[in-house]
C-alpha atoms as a PDB file:
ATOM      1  CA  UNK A   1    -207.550  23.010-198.625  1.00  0.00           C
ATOM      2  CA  UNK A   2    -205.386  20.070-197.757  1.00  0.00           C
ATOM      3  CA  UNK A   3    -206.682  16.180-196.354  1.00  0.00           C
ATOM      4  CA  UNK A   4    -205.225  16.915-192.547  1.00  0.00           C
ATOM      5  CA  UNK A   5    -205.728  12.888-192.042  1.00  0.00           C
ATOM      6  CA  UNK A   6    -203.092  11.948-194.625  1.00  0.00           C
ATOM      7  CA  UNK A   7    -199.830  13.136-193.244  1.00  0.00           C
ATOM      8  CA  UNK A   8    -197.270  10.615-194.184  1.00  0.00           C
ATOM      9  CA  UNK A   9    -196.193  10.095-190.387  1.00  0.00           C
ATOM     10  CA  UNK A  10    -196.573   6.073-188.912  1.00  0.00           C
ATOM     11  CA  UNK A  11    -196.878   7.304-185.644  1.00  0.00           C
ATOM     12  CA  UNK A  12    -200.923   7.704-185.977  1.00  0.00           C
ATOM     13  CA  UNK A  13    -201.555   5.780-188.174  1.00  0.00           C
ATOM     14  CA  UNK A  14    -202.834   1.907-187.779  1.00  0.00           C
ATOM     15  CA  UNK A  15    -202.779   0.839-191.098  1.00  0.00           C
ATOM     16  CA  UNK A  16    -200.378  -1.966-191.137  1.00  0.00           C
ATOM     17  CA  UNK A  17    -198.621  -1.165-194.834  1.00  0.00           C
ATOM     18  CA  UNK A  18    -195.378  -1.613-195.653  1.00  0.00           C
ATOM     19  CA  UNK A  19    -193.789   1.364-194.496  1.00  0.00           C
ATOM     20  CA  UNK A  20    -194.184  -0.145-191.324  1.00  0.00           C
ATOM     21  CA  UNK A  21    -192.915  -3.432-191.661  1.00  0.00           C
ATOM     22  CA  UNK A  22    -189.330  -3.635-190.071  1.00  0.00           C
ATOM     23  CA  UNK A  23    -186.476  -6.017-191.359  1.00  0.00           C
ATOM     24  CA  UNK A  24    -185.917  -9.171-188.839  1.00  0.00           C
ATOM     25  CA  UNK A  25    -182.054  -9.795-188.954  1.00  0.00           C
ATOM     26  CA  UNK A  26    -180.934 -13.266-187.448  1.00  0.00           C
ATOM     27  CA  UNK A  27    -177.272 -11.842-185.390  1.00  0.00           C
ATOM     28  CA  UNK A  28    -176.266 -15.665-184.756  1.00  0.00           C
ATOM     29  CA  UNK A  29    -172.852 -16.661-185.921  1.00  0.00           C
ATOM     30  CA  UNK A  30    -172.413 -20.449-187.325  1.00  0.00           C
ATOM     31  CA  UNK A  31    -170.864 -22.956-185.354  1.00  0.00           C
ATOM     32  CA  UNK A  32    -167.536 -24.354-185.953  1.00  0.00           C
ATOM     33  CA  UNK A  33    -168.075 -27.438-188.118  1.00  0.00           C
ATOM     34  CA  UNK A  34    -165.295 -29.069-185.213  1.00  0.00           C
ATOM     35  CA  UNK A  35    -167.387 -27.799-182.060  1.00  0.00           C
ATOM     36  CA  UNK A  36    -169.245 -29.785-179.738  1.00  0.00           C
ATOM     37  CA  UNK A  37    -170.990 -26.806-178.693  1.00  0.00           C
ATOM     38  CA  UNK A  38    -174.858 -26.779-178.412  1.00  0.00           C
ATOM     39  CA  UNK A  39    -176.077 -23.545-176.573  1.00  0.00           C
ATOM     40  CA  UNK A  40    -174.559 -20.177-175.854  1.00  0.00           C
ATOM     41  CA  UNK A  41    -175.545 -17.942-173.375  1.00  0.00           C
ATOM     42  CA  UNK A  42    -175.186 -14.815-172.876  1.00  0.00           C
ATOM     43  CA  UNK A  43    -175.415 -12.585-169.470  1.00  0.00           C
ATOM     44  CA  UNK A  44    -174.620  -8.617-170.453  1.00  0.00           C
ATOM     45  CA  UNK A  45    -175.293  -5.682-169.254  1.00  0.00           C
ATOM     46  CA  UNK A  46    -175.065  -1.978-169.794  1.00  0.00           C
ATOM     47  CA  UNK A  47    -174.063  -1.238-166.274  1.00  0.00           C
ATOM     48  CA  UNK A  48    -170.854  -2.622-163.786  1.00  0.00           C
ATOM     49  CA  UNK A  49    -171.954  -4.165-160.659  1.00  0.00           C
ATOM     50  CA  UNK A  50    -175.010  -5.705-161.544  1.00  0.00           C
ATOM     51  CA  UNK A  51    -173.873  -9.589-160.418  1.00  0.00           C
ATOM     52  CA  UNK A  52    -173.343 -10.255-164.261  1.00  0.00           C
ATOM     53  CA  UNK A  53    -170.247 -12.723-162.779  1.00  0.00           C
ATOM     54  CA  UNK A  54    -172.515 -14.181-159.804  1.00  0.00           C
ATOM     55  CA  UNK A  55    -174.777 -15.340-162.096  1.00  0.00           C
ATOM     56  CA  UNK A  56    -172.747 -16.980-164.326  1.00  0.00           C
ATOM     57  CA  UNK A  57    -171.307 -18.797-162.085  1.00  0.00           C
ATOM     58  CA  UNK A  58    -174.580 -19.891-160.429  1.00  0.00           C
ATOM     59  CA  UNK A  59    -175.779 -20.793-163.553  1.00  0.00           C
ATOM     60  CA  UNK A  60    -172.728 -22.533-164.485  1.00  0.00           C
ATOM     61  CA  UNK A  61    -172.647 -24.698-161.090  1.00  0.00           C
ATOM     62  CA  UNK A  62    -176.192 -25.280-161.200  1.00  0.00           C
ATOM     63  CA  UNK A  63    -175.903 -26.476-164.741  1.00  0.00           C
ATOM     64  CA  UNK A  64    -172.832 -29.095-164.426  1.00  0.00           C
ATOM     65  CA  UNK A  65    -174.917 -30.581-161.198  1.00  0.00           C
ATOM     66  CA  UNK A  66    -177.414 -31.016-163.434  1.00  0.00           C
ATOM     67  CA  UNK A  67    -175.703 -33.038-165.684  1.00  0.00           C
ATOM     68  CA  UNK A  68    -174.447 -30.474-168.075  1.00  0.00           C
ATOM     69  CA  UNK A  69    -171.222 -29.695-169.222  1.00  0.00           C
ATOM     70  CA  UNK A  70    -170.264 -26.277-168.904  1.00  0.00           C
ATOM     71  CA  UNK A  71    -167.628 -23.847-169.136  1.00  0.00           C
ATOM     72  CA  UNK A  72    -167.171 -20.111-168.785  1.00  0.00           C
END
């Protein structure tokens, strides 16, 4: 006769062990030691014709009046 609450699947279980834990990976590149470059920001999408280039240049305009300067 077999333990049916034991059945090596996460997906009912609440236990936080460390089968569940999930590696944190940090995807940022470092910075030229020459550039003057503070933030990035990025505007993607999976899908064409979504205003991906409206918006960076909204956000780019809004940011140099601002103060800010910004290229794209």
């Amino acid at each position: 006769m077999s333990d049916d609450s034991y059945n090596k699947s996460c997906g009912s279980c609440s236990v936080d062990c460390t089968d569940r834990k999930e590696e944190k990976y940090d995807f940022r590149a470092a910075n030229n030691e020459l550039s003057h470059v503070k933030k990035i920001i990025g505007i993607v999408s999976g899908k064409g014709g979504v205003g991906k280039s409206s918006v960076s240049a909204m956000l780019a305009v809004t940011m140099q009046r601002l103060g800010y300067r910004v290229g794209i």
